[in-house]
N, C-alpha and C. Protein backbone atom coordinates (compact mmCIF):
# COMPACT_ATOMS: atom_id res chain seq x y z
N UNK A 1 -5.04 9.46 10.03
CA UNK A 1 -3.91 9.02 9.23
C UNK A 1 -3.74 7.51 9.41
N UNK A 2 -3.67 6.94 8.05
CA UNK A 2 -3.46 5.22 8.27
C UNK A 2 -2.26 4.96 8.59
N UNK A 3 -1.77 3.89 9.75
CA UNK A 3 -0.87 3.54 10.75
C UNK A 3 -0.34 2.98 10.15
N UNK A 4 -0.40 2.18 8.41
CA UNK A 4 0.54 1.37 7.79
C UNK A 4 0.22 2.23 6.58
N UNK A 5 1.01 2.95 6.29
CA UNK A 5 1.21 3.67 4.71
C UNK A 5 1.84 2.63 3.87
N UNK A 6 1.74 1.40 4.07
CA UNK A 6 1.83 0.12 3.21
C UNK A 6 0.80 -0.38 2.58
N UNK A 7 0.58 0.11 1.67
CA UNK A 7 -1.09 -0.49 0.57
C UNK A 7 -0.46 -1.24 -0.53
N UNK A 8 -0.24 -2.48 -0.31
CA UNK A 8 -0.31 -3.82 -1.82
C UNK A 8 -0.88 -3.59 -2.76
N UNK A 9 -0.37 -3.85 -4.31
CA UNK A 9 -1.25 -3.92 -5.30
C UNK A 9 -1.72 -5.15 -5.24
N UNK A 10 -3.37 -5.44 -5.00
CA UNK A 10 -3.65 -6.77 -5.05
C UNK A 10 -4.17 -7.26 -6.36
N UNK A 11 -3.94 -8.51 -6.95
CA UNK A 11 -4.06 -8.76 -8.46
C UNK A 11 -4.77 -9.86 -8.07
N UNK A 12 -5.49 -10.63 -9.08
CA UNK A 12 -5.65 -11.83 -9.28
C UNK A 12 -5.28 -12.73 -10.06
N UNK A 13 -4.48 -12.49 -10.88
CA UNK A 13 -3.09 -13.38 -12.33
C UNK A 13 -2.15 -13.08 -12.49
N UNK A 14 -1.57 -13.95 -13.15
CA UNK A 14 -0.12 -13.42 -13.59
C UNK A 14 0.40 -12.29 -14.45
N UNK A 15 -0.95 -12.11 -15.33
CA UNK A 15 -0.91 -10.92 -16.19
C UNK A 15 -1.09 -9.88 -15.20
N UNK A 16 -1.71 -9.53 -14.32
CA UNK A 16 -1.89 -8.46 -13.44
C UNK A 16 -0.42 -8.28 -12.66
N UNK A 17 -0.32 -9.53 -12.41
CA UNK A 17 1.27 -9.15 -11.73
C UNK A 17 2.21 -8.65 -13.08
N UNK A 18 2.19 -8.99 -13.91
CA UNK A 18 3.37 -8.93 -14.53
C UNK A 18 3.25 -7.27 -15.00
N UNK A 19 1.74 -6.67 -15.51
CA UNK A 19 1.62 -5.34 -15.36
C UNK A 19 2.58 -4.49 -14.02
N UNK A 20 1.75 -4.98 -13.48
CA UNK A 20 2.11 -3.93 -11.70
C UNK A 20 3.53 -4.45 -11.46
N UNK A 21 4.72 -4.97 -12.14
CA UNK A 21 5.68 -4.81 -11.70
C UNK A 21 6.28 -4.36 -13.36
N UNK A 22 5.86 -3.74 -14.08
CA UNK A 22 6.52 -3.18 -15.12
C UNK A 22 6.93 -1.98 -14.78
N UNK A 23 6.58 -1.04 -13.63
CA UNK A 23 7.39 -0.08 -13.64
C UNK A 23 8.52 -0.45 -12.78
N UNK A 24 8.52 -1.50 -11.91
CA UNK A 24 9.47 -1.31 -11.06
C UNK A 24 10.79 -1.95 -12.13
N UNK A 25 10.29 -3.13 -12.98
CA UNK A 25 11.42 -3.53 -14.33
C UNK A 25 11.94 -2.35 -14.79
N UNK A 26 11.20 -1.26 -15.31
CA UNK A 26 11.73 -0.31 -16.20
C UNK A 26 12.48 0.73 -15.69
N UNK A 27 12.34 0.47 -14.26
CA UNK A 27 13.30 1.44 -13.10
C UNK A 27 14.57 0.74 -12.51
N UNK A 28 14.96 -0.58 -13.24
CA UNK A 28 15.76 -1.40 -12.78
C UNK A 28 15.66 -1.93 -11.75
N UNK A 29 14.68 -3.08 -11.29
CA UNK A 29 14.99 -3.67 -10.00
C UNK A 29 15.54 -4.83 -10.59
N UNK A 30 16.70 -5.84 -9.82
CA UNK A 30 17.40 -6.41 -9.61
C UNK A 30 17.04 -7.95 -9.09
N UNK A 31 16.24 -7.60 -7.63
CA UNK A 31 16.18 -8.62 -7.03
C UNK A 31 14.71 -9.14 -6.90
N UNK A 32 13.80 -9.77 -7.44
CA UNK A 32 12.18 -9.99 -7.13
C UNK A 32 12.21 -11.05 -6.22
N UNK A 33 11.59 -10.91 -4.89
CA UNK A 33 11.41 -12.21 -4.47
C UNK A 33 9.49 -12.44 -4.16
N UNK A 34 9.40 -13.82 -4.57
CA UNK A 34 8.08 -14.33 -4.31
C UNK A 34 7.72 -14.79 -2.98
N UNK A 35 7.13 -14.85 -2.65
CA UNK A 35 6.81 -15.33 -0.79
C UNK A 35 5.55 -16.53 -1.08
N UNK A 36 5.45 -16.93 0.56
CA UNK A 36 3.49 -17.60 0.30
C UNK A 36 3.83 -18.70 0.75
N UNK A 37 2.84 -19.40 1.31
CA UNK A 37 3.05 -20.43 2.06
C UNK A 37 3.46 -21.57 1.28
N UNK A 38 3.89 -23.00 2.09
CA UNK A 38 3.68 -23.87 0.49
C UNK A 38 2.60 -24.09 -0.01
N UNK A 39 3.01 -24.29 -0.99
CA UNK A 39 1.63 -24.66 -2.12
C UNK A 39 1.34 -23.97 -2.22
N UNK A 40 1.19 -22.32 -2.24
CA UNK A 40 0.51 -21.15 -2.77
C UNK A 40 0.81 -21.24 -4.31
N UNK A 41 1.64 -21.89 -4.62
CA UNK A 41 1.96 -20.95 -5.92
C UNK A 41 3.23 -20.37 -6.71
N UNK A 42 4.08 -20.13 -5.36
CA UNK A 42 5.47 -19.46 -5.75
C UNK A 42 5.79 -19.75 -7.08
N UNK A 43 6.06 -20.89 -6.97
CA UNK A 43 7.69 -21.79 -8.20
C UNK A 43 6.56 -21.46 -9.18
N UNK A 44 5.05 -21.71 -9.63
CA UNK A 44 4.56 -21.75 -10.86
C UNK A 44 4.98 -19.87 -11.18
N UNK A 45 5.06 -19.00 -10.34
CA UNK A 45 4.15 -17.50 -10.59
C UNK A 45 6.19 -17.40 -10.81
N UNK A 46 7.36 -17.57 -10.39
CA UNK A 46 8.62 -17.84 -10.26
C UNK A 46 8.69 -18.31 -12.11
N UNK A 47 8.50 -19.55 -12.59
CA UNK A 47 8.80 -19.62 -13.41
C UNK A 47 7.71 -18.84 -14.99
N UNK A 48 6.67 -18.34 -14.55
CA UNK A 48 5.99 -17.19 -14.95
C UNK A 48 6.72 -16.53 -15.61
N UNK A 49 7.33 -15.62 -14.49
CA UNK A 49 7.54 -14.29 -14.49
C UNK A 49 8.74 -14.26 -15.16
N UNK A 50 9.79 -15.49 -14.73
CA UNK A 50 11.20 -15.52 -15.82
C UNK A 50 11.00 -15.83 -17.41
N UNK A 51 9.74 -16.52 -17.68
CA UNK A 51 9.41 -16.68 -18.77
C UNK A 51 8.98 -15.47 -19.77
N UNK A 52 8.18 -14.49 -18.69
CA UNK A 52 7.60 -13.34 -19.13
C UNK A 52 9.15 -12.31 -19.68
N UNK A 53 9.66 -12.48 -18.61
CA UNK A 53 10.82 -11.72 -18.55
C UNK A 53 12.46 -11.96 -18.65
N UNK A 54 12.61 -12.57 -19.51
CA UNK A 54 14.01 -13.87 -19.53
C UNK A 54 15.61 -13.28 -19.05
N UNK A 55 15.39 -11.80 -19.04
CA UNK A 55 16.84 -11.13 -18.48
C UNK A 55 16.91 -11.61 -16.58
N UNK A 56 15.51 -12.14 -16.24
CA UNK A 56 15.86 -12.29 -14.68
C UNK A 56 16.05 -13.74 -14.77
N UNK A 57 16.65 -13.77 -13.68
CA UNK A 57 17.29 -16.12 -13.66
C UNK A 57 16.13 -16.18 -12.42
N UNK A 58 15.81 -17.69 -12.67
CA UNK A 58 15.51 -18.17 -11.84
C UNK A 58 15.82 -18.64 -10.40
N UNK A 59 15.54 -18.50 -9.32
CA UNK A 59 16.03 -19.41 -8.18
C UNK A 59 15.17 -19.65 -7.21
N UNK A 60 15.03 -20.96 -7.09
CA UNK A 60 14.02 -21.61 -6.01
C UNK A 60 14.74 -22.11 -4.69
N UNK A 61 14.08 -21.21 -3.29
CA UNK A 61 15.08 -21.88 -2.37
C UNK A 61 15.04 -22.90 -1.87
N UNK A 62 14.30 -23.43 -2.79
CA UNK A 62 14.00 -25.19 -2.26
C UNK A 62 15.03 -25.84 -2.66
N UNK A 63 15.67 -25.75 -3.92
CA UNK A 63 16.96 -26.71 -4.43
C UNK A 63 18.21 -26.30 -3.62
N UNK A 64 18.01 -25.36 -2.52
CA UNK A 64 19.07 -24.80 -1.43
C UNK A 64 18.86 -25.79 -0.34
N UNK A 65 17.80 -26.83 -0.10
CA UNK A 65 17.33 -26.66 1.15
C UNK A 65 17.20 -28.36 1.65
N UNK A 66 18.19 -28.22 3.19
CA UNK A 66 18.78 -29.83 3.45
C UNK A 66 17.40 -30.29 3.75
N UNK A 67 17.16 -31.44 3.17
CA UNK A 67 15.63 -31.83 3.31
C UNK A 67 15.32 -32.61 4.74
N UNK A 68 14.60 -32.88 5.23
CA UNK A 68 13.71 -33.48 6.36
C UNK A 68 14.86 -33.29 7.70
N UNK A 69 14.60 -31.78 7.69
CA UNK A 69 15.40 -31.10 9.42
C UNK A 69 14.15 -30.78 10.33
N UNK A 70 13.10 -30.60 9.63
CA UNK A 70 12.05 -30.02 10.18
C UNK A 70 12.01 -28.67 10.40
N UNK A 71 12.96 -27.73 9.52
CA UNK A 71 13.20 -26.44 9.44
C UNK A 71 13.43 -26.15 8.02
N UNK A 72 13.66 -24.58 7.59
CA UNK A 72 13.43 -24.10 6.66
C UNK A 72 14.89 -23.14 6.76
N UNK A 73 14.91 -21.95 6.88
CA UNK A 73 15.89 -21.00 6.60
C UNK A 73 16.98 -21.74 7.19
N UNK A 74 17.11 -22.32 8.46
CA UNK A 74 17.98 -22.91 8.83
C UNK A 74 18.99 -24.20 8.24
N UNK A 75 17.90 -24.70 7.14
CA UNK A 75 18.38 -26.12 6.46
C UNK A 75 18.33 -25.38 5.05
N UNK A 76 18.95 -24.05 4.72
CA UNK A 76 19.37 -23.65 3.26
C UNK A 76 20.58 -23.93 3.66
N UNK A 77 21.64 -24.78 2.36
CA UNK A 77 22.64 -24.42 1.79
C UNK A 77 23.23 -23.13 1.68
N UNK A 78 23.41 -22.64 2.53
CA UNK A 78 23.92 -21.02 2.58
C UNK A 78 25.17 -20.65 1.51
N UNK A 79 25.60 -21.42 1.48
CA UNK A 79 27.37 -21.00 0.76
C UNK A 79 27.14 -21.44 -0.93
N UNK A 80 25.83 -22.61 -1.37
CA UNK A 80 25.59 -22.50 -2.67
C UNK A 80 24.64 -21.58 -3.38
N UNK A 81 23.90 -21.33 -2.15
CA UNK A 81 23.04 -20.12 -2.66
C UNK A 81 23.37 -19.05 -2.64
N UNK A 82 24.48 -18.46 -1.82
CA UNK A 82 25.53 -17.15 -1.66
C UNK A 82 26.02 -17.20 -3.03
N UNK A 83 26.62 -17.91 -3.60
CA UNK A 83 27.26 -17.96 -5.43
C UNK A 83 26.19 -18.13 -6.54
N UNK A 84 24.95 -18.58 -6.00
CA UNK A 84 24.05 -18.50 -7.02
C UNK A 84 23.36 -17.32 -6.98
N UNK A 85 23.32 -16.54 -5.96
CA UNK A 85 22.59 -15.46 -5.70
C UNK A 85 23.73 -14.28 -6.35
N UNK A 86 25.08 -14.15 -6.58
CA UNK A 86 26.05 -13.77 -6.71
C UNK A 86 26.36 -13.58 -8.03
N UNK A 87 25.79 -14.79 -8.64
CA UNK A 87 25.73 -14.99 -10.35
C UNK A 87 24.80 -14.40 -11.05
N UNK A 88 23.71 -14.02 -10.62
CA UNK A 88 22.85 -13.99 -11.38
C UNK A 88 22.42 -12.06 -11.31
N UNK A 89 22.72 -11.59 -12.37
CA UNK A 89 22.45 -9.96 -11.85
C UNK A 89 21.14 -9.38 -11.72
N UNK A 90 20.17 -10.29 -12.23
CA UNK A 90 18.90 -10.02 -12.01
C UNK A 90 18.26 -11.32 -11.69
N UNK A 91 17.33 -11.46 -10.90
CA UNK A 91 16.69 -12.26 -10.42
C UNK A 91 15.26 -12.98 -9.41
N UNK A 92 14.99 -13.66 -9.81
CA UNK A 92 13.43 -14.25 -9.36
C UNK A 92 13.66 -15.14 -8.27
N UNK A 93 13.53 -14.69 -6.88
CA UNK A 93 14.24 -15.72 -5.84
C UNK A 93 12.56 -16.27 -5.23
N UNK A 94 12.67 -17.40 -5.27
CA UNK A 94 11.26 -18.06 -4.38
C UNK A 94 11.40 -18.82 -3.75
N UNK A 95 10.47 -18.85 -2.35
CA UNK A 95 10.77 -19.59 -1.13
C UNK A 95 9.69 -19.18 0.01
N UNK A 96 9.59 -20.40 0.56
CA UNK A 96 8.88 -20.05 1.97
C UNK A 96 10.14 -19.42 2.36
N UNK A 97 9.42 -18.02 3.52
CA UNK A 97 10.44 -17.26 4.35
C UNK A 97 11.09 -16.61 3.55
N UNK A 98 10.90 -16.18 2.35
CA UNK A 98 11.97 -15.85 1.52
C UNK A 98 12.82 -14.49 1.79
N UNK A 99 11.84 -13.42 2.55
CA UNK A 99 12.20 -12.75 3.14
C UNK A 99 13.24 -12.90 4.34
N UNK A 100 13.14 -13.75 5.70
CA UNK A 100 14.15 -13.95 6.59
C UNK A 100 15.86 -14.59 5.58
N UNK A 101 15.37 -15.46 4.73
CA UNK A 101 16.70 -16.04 4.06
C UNK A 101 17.39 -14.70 3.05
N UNK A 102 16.50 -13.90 2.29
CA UNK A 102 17.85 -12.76 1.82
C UNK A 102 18.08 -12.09 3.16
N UNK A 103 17.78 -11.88 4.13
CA UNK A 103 17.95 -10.91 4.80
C UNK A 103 19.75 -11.73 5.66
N UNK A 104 19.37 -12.70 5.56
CA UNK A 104 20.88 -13.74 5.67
C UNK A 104 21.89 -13.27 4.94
N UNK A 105 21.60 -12.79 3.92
CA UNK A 105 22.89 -11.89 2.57
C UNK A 105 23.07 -10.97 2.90
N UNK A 106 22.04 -9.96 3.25
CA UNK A 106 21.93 -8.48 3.35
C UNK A 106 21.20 -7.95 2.96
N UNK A 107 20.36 -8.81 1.47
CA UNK A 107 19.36 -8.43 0.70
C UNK A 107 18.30 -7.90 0.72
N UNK A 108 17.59 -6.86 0.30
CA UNK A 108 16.19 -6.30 0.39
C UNK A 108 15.94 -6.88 -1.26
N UNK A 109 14.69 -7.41 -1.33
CA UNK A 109 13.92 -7.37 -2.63
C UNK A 109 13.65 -6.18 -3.20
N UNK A 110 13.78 -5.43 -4.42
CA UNK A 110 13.45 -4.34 -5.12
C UNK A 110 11.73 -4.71 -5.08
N UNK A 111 11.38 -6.09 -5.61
CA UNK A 111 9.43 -6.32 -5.11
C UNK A 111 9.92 -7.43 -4.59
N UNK A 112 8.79 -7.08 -4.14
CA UNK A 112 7.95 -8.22 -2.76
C UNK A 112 6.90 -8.74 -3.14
N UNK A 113 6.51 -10.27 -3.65
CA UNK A 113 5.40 -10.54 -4.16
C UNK A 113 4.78 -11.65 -3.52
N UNK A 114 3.71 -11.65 -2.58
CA UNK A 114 3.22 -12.50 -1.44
C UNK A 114 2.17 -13.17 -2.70
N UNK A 115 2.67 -14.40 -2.63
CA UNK A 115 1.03 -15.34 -2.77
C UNK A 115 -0.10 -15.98 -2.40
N UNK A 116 -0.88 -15.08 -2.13
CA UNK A 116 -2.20 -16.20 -1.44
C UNK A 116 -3.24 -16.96 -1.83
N UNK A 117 -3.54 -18.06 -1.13
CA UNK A 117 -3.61 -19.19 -2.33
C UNK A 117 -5.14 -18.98 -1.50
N UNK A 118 -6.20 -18.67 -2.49
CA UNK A 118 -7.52 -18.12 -2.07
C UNK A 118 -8.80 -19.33 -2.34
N UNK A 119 -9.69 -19.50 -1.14
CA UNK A 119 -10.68 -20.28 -1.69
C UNK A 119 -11.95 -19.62 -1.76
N UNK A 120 -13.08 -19.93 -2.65
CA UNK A 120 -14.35 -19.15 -1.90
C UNK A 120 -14.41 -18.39 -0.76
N UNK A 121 -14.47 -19.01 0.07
CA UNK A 121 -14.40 -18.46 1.82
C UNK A 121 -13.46 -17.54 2.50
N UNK A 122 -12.19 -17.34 1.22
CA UNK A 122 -11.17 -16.24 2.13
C UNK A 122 -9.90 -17.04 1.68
N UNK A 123 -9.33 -16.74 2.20
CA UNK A 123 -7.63 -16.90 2.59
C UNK A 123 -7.62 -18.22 2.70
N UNK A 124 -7.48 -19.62 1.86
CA UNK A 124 -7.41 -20.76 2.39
C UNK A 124 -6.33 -21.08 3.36
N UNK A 125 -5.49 -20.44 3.53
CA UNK A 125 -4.21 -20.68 4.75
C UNK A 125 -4.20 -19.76 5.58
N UNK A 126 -5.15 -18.67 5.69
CA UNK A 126 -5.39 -18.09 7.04
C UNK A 126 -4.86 -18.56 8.52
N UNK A 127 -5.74 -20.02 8.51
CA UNK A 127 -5.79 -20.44 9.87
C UNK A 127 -4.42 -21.23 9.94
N UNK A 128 -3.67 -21.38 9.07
CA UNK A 128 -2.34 -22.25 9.45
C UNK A 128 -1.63 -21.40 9.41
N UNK A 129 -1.35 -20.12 9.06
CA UNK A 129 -0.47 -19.13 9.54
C UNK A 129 -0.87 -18.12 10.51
N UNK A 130 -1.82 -18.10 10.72
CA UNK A 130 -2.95 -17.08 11.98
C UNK A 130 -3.35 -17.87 13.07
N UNK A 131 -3.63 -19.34 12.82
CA UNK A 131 -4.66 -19.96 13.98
C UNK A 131 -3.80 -20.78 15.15
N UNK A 132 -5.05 -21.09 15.85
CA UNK A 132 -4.31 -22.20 17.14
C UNK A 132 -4.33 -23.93 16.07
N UNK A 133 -4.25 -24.17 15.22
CA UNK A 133 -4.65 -25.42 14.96
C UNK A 133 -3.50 -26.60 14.77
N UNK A 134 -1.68 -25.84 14.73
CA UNK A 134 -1.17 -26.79 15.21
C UNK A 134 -0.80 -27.32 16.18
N UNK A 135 -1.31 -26.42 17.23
CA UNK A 135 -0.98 -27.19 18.54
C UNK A 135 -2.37 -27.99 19.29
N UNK A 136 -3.80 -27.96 18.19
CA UNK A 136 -4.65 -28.52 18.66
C UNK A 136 -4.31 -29.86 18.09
N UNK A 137 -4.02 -30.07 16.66
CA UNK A 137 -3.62 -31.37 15.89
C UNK A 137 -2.98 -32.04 16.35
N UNK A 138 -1.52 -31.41 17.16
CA UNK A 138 -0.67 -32.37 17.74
C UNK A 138 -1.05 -32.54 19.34
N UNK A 139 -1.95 -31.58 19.91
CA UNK A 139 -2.67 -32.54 21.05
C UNK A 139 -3.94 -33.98 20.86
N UNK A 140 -4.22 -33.49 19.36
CA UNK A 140 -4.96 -34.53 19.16
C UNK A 140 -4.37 -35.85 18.42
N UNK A 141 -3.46 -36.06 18.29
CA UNK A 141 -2.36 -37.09 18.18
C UNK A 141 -1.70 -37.50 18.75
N UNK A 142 -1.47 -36.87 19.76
CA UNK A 142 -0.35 -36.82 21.16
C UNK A 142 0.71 -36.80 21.20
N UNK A 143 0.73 -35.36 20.03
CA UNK A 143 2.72 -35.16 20.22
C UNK A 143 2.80 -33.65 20.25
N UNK A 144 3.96 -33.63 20.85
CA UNK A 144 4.54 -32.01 20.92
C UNK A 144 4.02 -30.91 19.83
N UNK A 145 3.49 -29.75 19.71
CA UNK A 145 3.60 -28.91 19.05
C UNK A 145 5.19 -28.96 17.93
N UNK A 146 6.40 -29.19 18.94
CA UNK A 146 7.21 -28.99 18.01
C UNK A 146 7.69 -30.05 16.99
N UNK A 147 6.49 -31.42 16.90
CA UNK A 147 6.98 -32.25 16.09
C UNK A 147 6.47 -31.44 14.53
N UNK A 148 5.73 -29.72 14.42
CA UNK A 148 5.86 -29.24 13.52
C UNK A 148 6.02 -28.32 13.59
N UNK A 149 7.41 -28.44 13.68
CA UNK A 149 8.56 -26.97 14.00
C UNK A 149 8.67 -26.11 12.72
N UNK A 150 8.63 -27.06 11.53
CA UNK A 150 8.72 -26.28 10.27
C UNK A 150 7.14 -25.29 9.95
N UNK A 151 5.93 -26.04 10.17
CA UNK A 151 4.89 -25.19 10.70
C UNK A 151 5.09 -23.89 11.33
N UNK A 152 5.81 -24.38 11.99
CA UNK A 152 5.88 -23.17 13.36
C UNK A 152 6.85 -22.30 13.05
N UNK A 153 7.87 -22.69 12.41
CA UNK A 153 8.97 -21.45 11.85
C UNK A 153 8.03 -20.84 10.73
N UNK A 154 7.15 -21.06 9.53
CA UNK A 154 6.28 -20.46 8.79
C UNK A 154 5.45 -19.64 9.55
N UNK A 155 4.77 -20.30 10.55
CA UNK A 155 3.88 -18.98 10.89
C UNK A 155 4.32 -18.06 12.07
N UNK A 156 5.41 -18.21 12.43
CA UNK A 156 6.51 -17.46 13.09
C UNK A 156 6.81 -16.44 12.33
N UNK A 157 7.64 -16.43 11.36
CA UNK A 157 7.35 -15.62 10.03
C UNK A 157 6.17 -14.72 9.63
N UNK A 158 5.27 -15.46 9.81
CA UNK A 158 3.97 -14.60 9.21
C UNK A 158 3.68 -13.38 10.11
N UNK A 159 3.40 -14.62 11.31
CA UNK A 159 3.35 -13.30 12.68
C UNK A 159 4.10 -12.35 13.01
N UNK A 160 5.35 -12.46 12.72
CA UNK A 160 6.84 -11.23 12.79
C UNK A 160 7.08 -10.53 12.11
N UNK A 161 6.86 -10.96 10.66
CA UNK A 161 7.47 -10.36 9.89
C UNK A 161 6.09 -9.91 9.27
N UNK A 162 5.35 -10.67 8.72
CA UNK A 162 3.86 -10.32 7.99
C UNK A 162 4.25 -9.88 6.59
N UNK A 163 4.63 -11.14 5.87
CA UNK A 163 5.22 -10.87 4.24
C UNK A 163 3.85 -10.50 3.60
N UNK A 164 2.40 -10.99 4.22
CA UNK A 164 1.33 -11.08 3.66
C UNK A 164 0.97 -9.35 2.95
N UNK A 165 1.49 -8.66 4.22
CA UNK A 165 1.18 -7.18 4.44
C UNK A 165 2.34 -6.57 3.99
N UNK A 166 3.49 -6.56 3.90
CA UNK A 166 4.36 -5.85 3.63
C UNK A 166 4.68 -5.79 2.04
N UNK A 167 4.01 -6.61 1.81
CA UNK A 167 4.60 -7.09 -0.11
C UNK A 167 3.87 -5.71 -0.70
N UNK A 168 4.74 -5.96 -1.94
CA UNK A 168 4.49 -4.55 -3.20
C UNK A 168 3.09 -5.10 -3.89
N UNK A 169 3.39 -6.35 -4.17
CA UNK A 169 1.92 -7.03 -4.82
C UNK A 169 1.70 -8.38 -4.57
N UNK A 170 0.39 -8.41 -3.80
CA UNK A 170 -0.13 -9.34 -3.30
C UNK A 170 -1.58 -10.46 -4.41
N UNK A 171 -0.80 -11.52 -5.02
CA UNK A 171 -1.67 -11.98 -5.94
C UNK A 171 -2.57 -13.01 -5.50
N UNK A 172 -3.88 -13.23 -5.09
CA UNK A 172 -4.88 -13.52 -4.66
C UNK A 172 -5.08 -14.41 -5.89
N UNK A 173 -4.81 -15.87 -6.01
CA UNK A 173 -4.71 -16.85 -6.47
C UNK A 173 -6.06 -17.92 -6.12
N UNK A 174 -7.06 -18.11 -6.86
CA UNK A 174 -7.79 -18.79 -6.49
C UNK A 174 -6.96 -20.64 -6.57
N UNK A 175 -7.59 -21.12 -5.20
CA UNK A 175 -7.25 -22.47 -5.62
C UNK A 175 -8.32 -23.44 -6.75
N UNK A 176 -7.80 -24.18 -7.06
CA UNK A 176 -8.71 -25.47 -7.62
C UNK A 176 -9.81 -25.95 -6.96
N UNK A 177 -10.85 -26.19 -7.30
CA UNK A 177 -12.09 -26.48 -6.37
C UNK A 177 -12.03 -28.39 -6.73
């Protein structure tokens, strides 16, 4: 018996996503949130999917988010995104961590949609959410691991929570060569 009865639909476009979440639309889900590291992708596959689907609003938790703290969930605007999240009865929420920040509301996503931003070789962000390589970079510069705390709260995340694995559909995004 498999130890994670969690199996992703994995896609490779937006049309594939937008299929594999038509039943969960036609069953009323409410809340979609996008995940993925930066630069995967989110905000483009975010404004996608509202385009595809115009009854859901948009929200990016980046326009929540106090800039250069060196953190993430911690430097959201909590009390403007509580009324924007409040307003909107259906909705496309995207964000690094996006998972730890609804869980700040109370929120579960109806889907879960992880983006991985894929090169030839695999997982191009594997090793920055899996590997030792920011604390080799900042020994090789000669500063603290935590001068990339925001690093480190992302793959803190990955490792705890594992949005990669837990998502409903996981879209395998080739990057640009």
């Amino acid at each position: 018996m498999n130890a994670n009865p969690h199996h992703p639909v994995v896609v490779g476009d937006v049309h594939q996503v937008l299929a594999a979440l038509q039943p969960h639309v036609a069953r009323g889900a409410r809340l979609i949130a996008v995940d993925g590291v930066t630069s995967a992708g989110k905000s483009t596959l975010r404004a996608q999917l509202c385009e595809a689907l115009p009854e859901f609003t948009p929200i990016e938790l980046d326009d929540y988010l106090v800039k250069d703290t060196g953190k993430y969930v911690d430097a959201l605007r909590f009390d403007e995104l509580s009324v924007r999240l409040e307003s909107a009865p259906r909705k496309v929420v995207s964000g690094v961590c996006v998972l730890l920040a609804l869980r700040r509301f109370g929120l579960t996503p109806d889907v879960h949609i992880y983006v991985k931003r894929m090169a030839k070789w695999g997982w191009a962000d594997r090793d920055e959410v899996e590997g030792e390589e920011i604390e080799e970079l900042a020994q090789a510069v000669g500063v603290s691991a935590a001068d990339f705390s925001l690093h480190l709260e992302v793959r803190a995340y990955h490792r705890g929570v594992a949005p990669q694995r837990v998502a409903d559909i996981v879209l395998e995004r080739l990057e640009a060569n």
